[in-house]
C-alpha atoms as a PDB file:
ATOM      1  CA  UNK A   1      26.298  -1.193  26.605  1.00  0.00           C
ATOM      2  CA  UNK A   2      22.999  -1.532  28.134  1.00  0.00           C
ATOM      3  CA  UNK A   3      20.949  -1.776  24.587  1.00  0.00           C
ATOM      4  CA  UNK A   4      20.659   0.185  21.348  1.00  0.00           C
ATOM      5  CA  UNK A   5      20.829   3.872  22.590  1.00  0.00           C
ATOM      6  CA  UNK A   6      18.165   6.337  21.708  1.00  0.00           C
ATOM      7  CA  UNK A   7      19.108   7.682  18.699  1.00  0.00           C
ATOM      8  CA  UNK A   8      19.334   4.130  16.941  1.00  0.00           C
ATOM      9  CA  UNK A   9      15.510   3.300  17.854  1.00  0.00           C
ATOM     10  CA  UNK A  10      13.050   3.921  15.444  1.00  0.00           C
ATOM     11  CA  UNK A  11      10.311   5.422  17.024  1.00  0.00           C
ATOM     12  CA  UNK A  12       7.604   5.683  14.166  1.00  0.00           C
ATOM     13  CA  UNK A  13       8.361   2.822  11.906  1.00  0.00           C
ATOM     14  CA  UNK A  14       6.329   2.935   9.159  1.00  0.00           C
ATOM     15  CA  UNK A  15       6.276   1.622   5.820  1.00  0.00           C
ATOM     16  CA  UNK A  16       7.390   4.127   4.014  1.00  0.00           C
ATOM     17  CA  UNK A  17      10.713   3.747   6.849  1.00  0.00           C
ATOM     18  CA  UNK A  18      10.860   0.050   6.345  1.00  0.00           C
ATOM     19  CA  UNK A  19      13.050  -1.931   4.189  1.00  0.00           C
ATOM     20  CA  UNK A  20      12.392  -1.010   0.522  1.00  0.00           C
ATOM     21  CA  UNK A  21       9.108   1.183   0.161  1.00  0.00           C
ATOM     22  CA  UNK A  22      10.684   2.806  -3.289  1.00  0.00           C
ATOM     23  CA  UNK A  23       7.481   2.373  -5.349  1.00  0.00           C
ATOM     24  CA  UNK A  24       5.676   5.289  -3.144  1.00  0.00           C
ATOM     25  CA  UNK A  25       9.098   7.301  -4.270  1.00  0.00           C
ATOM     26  CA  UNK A  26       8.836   7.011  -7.819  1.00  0.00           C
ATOM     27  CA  UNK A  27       5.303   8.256  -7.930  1.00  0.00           C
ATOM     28  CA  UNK A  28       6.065  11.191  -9.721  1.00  0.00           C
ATOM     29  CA  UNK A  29       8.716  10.511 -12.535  1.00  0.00           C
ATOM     30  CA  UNK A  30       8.378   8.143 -15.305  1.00  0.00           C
ATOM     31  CA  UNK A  31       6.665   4.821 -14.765  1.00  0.00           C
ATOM     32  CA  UNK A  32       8.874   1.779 -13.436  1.00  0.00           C
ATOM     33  CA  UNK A  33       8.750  -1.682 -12.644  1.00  0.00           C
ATOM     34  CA  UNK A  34       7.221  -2.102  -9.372  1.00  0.00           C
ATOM     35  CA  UNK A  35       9.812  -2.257  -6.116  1.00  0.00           C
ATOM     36  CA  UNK A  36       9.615  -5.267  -4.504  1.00  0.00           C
ATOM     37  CA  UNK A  37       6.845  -4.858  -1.274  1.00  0.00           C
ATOM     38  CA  UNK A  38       8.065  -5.122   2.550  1.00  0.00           C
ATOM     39  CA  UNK A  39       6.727  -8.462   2.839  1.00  0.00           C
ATOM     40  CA  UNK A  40       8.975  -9.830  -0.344  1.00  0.00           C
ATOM     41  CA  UNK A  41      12.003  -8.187   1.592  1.00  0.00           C
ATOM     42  CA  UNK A  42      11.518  -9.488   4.972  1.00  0.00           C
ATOM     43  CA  UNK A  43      10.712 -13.112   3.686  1.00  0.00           C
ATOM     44  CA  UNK A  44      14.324 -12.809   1.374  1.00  0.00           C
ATOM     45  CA  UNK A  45      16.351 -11.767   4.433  1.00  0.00           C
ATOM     46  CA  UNK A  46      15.372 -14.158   6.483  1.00  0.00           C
ATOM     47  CA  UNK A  47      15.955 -17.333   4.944  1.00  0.00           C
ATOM     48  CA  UNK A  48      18.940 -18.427   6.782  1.00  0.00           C
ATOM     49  CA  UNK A  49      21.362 -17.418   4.032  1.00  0.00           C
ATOM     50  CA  UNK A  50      24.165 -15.220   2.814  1.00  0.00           C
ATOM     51  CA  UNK A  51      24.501 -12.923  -0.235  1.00  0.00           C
ATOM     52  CA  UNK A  52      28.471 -13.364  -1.450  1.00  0.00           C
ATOM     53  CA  UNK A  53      28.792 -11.274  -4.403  1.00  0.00           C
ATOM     54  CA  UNK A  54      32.264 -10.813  -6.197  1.00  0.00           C
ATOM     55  CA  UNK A  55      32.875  -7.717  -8.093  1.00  0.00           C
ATOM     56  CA  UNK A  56      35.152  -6.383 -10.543  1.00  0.00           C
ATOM     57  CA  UNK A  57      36.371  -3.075  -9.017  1.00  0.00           C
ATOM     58  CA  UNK A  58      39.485  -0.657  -8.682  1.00  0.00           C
ATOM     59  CA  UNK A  59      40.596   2.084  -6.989  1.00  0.00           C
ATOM     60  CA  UNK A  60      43.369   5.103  -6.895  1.00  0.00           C
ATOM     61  CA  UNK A  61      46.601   4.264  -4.949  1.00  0.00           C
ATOM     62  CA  UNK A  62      49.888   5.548  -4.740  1.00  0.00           C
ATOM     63  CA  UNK A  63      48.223   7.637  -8.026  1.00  0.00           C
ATOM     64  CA  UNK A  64      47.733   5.054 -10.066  1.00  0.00           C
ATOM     65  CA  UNK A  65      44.730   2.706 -10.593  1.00  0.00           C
ATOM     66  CA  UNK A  66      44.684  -1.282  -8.932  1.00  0.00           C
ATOM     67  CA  UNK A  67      42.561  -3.410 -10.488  1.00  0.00           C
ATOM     68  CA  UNK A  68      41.127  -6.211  -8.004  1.00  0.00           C
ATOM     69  CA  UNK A  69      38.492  -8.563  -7.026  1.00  0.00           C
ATOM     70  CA  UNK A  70      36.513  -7.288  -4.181  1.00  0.00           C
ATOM     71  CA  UNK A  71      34.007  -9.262  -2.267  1.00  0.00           C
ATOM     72  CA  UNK A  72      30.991  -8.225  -0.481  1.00  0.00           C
ATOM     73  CA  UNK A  73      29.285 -10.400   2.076  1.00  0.00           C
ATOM     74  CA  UNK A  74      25.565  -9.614   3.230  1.00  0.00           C
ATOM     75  CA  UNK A  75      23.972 -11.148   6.105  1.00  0.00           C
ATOM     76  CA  UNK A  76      21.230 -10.861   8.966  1.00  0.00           C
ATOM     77  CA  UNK A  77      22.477 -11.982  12.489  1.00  0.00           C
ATOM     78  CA  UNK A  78      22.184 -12.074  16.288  1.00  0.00           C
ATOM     79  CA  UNK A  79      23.546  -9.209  18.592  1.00  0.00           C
ATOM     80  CA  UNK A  80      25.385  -9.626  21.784  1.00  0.00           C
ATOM     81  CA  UNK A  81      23.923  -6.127  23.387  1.00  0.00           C
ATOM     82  CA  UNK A  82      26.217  -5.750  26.420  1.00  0.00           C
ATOM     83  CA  UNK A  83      29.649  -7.458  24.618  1.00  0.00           C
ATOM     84  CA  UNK A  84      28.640  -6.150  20.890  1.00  0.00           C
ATOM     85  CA  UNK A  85      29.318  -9.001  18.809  1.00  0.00           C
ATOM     86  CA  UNK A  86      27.781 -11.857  17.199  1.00  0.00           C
ATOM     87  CA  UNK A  87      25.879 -14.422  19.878  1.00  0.00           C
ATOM     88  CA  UNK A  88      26.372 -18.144  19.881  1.00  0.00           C
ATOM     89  CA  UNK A  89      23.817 -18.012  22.089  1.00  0.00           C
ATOM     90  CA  UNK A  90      21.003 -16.854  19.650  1.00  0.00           C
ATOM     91  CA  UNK A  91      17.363 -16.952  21.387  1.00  0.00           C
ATOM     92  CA  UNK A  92      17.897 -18.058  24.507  1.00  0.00           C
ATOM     93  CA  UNK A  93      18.294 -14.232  26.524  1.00  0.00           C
ATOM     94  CA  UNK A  94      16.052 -12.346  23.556  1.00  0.00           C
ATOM     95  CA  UNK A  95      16.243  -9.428  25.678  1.00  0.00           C
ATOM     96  CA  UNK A  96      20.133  -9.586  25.429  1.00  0.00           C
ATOM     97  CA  UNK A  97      19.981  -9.440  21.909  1.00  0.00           C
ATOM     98  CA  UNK A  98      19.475  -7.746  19.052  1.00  0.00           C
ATOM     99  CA  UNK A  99      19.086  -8.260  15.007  1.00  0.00           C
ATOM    100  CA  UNK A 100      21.613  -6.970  12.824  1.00  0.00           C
ATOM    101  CA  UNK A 101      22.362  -6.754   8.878  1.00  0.00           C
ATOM    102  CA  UNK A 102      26.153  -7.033   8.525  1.00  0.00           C
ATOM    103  CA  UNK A 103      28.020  -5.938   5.419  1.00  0.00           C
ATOM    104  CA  UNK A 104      31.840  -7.312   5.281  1.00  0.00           C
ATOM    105  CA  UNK A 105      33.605  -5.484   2.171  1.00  0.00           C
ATOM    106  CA  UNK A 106      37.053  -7.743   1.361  1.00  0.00           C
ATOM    107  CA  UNK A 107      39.664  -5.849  -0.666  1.00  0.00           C
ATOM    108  CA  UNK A 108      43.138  -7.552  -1.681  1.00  0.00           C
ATOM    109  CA  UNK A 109      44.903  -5.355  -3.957  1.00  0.00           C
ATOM    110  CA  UNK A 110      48.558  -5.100  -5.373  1.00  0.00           C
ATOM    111  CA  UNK A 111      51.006  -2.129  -5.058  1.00  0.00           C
ATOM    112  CA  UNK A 112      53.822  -3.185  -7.301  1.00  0.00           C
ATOM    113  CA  UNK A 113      56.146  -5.777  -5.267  1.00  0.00           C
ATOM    114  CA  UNK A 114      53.784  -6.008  -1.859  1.00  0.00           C
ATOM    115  CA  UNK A 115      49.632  -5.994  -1.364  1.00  0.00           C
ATOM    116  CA  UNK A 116      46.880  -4.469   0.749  1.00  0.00           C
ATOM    117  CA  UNK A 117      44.783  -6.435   2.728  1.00  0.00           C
ATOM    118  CA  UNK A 118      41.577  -4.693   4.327  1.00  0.00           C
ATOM    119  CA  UNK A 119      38.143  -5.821   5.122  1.00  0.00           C
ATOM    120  CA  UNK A 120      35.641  -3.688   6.572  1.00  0.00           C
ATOM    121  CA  UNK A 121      32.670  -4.625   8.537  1.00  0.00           C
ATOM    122  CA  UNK A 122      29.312  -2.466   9.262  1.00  0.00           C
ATOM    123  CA  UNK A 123      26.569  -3.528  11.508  1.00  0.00           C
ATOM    124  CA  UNK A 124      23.671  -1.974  10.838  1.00  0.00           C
ATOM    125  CA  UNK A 125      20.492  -3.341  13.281  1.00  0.00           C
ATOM    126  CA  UNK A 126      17.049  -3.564  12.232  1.00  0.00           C
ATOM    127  CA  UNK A 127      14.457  -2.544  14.206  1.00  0.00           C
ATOM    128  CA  UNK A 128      10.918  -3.794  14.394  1.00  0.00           C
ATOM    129  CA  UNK A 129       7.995  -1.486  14.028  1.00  0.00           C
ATOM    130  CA  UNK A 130       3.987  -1.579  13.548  1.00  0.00           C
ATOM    131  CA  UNK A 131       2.691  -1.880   9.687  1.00  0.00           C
ATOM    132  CA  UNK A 132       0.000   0.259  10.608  1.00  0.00           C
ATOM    133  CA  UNK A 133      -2.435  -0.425   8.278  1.00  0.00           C
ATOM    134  CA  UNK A 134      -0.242  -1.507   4.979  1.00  0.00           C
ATOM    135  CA  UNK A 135      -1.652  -4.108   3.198  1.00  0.00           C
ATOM    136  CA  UNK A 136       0.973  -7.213   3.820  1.00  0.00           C
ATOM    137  CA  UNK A 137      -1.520  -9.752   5.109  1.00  0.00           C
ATOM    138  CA  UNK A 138      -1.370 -11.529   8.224  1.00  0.00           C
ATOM    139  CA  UNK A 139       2.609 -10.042   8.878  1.00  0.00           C
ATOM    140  CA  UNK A 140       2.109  -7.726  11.409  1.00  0.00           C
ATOM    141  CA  UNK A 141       5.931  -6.489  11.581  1.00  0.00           C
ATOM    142  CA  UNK A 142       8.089  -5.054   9.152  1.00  0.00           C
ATOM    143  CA  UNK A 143      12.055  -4.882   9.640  1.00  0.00           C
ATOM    144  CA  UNK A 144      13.716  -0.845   9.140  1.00  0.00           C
ATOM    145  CA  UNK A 145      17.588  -0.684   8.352  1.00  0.00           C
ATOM    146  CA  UNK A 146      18.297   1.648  11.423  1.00  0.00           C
ATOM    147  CA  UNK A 147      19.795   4.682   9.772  1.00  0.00           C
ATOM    148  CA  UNK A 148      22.910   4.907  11.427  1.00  0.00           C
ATOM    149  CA  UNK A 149      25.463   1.356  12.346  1.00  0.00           C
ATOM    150  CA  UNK A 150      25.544   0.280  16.124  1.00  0.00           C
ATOM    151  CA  UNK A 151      29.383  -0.820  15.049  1.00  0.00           C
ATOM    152  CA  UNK A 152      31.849  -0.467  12.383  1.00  0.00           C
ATOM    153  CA  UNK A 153      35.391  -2.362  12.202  1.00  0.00           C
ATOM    154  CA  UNK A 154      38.331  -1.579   9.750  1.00  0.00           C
ATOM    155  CA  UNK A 155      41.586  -3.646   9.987  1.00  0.00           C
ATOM    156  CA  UNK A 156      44.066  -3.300   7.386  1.00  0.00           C
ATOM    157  CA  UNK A 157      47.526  -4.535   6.812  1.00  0.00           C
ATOM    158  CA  UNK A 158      49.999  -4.666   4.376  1.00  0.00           C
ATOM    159  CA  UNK A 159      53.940  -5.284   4.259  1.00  0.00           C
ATOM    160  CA  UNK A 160      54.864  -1.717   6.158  1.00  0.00           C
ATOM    161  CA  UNK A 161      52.543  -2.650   8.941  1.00  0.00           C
ATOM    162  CA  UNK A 162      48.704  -2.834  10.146  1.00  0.00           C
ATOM    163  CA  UNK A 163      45.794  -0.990  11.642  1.00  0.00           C
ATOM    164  CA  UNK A 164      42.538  -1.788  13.247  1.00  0.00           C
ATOM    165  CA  UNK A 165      40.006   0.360  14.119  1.00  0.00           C
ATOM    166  CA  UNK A 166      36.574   0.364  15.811  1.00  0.00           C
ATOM    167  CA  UNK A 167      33.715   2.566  16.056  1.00  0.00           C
ATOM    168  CA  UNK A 168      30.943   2.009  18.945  1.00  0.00           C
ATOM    169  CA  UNK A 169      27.503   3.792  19.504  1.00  0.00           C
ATOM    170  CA  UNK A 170      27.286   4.102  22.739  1.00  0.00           C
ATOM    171  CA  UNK A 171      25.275   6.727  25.501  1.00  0.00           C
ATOM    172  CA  UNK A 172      23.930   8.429  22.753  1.00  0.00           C
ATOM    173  CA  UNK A 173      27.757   9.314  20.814  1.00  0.00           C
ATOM    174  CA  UNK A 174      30.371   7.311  18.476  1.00  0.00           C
ATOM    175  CA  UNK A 175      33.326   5.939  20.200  1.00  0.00           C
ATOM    176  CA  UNK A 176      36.231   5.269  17.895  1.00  0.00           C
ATOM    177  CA  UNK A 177      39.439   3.058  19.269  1.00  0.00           C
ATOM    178  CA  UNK A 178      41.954   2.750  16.716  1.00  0.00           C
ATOM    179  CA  UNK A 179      45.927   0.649  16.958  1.00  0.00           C
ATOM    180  CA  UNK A 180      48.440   1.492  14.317  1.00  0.00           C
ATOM    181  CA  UNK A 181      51.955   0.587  13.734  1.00  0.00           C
ATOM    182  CA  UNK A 182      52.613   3.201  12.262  1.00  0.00           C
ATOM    183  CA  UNK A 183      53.765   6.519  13.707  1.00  0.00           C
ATOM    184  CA  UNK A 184      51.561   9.282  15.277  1.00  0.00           C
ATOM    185  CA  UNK A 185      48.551   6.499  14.677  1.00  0.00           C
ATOM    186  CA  UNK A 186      49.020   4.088  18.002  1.00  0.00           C
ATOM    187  CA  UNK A 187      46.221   3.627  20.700  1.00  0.00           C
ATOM    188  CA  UNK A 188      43.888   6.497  20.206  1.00  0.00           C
ATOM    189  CA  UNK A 189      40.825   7.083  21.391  1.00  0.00           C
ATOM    190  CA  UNK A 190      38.396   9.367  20.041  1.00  0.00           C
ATOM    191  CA  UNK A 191      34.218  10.579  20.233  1.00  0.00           C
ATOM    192  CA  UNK A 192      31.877  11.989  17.801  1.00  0.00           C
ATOM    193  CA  UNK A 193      28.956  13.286  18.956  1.00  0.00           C
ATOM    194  CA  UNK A 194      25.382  13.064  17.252  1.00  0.00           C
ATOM    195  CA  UNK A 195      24.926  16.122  14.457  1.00  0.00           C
ATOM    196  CA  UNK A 196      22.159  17.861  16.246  1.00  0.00           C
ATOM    197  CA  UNK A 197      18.931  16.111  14.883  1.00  0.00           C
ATOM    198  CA  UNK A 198      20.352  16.599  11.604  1.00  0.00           C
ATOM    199  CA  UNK A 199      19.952  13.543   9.431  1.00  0.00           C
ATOM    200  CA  UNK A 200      23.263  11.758   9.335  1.00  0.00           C
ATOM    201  CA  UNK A 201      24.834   8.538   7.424  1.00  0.00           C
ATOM    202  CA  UNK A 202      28.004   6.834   7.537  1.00  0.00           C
ATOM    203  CA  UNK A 203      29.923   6.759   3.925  1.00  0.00           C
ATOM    204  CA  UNK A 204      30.889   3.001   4.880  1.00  0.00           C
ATOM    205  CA  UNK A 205      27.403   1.797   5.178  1.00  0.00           C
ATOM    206  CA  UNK A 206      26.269   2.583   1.465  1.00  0.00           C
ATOM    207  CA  UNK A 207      26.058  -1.416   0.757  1.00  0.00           C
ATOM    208  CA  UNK A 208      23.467  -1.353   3.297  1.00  0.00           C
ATOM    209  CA  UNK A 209      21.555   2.090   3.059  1.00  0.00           C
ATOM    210  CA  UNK A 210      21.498   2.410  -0.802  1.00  0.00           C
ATOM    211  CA  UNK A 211      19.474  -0.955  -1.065  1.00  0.00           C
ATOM    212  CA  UNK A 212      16.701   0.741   1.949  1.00  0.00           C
ATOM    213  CA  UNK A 213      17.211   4.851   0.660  1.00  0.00           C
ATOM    214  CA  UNK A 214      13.009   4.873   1.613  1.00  0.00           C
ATOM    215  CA  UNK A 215      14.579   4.921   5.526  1.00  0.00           C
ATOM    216  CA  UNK A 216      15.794   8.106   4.956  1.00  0.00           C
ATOM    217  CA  UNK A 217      13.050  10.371   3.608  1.00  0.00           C
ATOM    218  CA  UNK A 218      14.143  10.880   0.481  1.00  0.00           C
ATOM    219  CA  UNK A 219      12.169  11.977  -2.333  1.00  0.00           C
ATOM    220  CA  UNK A 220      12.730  10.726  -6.106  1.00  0.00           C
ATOM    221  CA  UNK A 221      14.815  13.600  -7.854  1.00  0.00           C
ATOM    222  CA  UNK A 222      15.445  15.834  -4.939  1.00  0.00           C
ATOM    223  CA  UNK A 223      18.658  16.202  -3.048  1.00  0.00           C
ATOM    224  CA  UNK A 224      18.099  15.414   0.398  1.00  0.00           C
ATOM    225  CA  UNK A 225      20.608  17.129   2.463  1.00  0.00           C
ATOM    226  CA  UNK A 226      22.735  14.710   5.479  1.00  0.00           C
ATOM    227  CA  UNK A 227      25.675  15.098   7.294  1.00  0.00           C
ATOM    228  CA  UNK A 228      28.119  12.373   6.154  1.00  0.00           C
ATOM    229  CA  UNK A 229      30.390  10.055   8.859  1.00  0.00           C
ATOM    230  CA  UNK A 230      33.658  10.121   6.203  1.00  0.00           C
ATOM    231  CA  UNK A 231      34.730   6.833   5.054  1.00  0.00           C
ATOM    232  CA  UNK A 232      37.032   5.214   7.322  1.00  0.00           C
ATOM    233  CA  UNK A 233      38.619   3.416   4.211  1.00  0.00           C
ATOM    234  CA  UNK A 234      39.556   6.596   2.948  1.00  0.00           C
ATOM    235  CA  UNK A 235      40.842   7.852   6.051  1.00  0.00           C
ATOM    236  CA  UNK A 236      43.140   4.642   6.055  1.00  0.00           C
ATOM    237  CA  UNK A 237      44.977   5.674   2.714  1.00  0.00           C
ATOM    238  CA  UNK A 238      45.051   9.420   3.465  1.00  0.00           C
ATOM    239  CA  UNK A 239      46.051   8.458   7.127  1.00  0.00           C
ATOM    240  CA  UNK A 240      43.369  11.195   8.172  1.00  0.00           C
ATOM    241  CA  UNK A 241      41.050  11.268  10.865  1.00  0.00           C
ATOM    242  CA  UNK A 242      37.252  10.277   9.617  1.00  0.00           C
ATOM    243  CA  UNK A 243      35.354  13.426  10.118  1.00  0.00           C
ATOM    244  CA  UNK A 244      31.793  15.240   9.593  1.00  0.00           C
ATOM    245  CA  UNK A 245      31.304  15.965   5.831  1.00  0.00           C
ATOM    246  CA  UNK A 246      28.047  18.343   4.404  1.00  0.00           C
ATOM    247  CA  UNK A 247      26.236  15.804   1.921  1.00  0.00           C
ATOM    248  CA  UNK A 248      23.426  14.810  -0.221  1.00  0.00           C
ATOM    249  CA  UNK A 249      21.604  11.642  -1.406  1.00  0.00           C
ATOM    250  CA  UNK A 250      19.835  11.481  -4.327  1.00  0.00           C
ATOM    251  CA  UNK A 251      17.402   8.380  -5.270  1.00  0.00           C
ATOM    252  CA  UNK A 252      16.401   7.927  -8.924  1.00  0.00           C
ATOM    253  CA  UNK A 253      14.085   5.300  -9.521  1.00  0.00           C
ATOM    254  CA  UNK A 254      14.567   3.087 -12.968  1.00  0.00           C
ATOM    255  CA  UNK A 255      12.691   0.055 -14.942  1.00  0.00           C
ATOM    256  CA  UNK A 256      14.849  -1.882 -13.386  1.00  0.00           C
ATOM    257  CA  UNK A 257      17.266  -0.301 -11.506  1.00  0.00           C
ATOM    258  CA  UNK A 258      17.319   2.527  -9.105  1.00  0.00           C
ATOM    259  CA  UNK A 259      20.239   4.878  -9.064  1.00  0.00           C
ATOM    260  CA  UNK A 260      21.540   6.259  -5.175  1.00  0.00           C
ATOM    261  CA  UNK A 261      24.145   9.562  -5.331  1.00  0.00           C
ATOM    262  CA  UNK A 262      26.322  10.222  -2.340  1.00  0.00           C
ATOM    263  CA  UNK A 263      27.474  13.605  -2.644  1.00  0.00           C
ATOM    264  CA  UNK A 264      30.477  13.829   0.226  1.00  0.00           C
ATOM    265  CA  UNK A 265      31.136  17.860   0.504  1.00  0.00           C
ATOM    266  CA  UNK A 266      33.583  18.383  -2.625  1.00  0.00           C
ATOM    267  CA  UNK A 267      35.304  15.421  -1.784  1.00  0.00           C
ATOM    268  CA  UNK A 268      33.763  12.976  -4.008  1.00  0.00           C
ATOM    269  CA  UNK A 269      30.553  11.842  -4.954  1.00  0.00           C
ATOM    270  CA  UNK A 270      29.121   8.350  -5.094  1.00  0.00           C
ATOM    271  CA  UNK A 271      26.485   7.026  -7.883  1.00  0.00           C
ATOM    272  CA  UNK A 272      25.358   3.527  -6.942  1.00  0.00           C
ATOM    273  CA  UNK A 273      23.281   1.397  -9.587  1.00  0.00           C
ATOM    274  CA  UNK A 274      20.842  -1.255  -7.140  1.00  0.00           C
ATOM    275  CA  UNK A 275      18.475  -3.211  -8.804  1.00  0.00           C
ATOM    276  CA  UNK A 276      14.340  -4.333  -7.994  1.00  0.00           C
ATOM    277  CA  UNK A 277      14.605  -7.518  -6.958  1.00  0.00           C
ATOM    278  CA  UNK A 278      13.696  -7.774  -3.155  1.00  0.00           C
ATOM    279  CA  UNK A 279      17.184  -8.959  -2.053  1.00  0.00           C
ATOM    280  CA  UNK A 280      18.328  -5.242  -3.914  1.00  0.00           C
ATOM    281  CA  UNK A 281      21.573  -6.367  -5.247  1.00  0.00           C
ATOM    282  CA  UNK A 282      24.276  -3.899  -5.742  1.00  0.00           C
ATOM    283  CA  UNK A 283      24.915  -3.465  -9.285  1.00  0.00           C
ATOM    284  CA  UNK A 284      27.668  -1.526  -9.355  1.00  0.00           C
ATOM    285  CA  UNK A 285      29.663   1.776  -7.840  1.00  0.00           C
ATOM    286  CA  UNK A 286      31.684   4.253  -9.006  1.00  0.00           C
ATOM    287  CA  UNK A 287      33.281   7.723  -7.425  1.00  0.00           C
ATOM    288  CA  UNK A 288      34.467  10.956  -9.006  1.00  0.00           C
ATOM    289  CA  UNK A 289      37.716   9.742  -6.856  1.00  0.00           C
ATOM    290  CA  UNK A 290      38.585   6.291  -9.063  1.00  0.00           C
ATOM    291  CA  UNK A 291      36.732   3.646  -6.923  1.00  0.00           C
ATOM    292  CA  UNK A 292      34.613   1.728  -9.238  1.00  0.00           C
ATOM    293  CA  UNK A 293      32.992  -1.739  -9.539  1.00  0.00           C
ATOM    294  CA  UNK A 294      30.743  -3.754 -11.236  1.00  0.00           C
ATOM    295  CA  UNK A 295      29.104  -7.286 -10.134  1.00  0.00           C
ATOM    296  CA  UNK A 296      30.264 -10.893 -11.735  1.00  0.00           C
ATOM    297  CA  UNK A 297      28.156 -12.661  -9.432  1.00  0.00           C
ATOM    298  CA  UNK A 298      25.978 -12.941  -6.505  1.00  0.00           C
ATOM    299  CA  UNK A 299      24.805 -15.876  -4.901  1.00  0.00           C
ATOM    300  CA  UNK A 300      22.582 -17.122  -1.156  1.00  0.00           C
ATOM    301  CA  UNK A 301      25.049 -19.349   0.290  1.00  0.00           C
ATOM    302  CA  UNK A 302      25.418 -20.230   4.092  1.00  0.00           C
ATOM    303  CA  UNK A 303      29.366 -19.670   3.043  1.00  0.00           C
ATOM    304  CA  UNK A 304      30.416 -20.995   6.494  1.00  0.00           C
ATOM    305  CA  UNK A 305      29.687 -24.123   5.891  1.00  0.00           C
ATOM    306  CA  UNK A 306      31.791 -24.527   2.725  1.00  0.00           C
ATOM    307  CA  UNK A 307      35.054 -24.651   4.348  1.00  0.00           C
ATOM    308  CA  UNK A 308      36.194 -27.957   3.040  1.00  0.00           C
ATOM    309  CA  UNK A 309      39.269 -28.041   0.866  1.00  0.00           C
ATOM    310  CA  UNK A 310      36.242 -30.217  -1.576  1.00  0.00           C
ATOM    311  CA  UNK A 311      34.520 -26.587  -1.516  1.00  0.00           C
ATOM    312  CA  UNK A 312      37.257 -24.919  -3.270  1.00  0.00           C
ATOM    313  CA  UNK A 313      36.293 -25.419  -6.327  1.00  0.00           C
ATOM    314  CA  UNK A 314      33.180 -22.753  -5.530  1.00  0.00           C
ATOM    315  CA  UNK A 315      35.538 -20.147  -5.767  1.00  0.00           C
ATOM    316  CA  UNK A 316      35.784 -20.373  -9.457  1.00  0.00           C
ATOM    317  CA  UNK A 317      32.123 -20.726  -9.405  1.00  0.00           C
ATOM    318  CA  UNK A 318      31.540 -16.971  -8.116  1.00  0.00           C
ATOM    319  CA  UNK A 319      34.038 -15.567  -9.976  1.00  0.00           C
ATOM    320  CA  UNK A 320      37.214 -15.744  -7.703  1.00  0.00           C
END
């Protein structure tokens, strides 16, 4: 891959397309607490850190409801352009590279005698782009949440078997490679193509997207209609092909809180609670499907460093 194709640039990145602009959004609803400015959110991503938050969350398998811990990691990192992965190698070939925000969802849940494992990553990049004008002071550039992931990884395995998938964007499409064990599943290869100019989002990226919604063009109150890339998670248990889905997002501003509703088709519908402070934690999620959470704890960690058996003892800290 040559660089971010086309249709991941942002070509007019503006405030109102950078990270958090939500103030301008709730403009005309009831008065709220003021969203934390562009300059708060690209000096709180950038401070070398992780956010590790643990949640208390379920969701519907096999018909019934499994009750688990689920842990989200948030971070801001170096891309590999040509080989697509994180660089060792950060700042020494800039034009090799480019910045990410990666989201890594954990899930460990039982099914009666045997468990799921499945973690899911999205890469999202952010693109610089000209203030134009805004009133941040002496930072000239803003980061923008690129609206739609330059990768997206899900491997899953439990006692019948596992499954890894990939999606790439690549010359302008979505290239999906996916291994299975299981039957009718193995070494396929697939390609989406881009919806037209419609504006599109990927179900999988909403811890991302719902914390930047101003990217998008939404205005408080009023549906904004998307086409939806189906969760790939949700493929997994239906063992279904992720497809294109008619949608909606929704962004109601709060005091302290905004709310962000997915609506995917009439398959389900997403309501996401994110709060004002500029790192925009996720508050919690629920579906009209049975996936639900709600946070214990969030904390800026560099986690990777804490891999000493003498680190354990953090676990209990965040909730784990």
């Amino acid at each position: 891959m040559a660089g971010i194709p086309p249709w991941l640039r942002a070509t007019d990145v503006k405030m109102l397309g950078a990270l958090l602009s939500l103030a301008a959004l709730g403009c005309d609803v009831a008065p709220a607490a003021a969203a934390p400015s562009a300059a708060q959110v690209v000096r709180a991503w950038s401070d070398g850190l992780a956010e590790v938050a643990v949640y208390d969350a379920q969701l519907p398998r096999y018909g019934e409801a499994r009750s688990y811990k689920e842990v989200q990691i948030l971070v801001k990192e170096r891309f590999d352009r040509r080989r697509m992965v994180k660089t060792d190698h950060a700042g020494t070939h800039p034009e090799g590279e480019f910045v990410v925000l990666k989201s890594v969802r954990m899930l460990h849940f039982t099914t009666g005698i045997y468990d799921y494992h499945q973690s899911l990553n999205y890469f999202a990049p952010l693109l610089r782009g000209p203030l134009e004008g805004n009133p941040l002071g002496t930072i000239k550039e803003a980061f923008a949440i690129g609206e739609h992931p330059a990768k997206m990884t899900l491997s899953s395995f439990e006692w019948c078997g596992s499954f890894f998938s990939e999606w790439l964007a690549q010359q302008g499409v979505l290239n999906e490679r996916s291994f299975s064990y299981f039957d009718g599943e193995a070494n396929t290869q697939r390609t989406l193509s881009p919806t037209g100019g419609v504006p599109w989002i990927a179900e999988d990226g909403w811890p991302i997207w719902s914390r930047g919604l101003a990217g998008y063009g939404a205005v408080a109150g009023k549906p904004m209609a998307v086409k939806v890339l189906s969760s790939a998670l949700q493929a997994r248990f239906e063992h279904k092909p992720v497809h294109w889905v008619d949608g909606s997002v929704t962004l109601r501003p709060g005091d302290d809180r905004d709310v962000i509703t997915l609506e995917v088709g009439d398959e389900r519908t997403w309501t996401i609670e994110v709060d004002r402070t500029p790192f925009r934690r996720i508050l919690s999620w629920r579906t009209t499907h049975g996936w639900a959470g709600r946070l214990v704890n969030s904390q800026r960690r560099a986690y990777w460093s804490e891999s000493a058996e003498k680190d354990a003892h953090l676990r209990k800290e965040l909730g784990l």
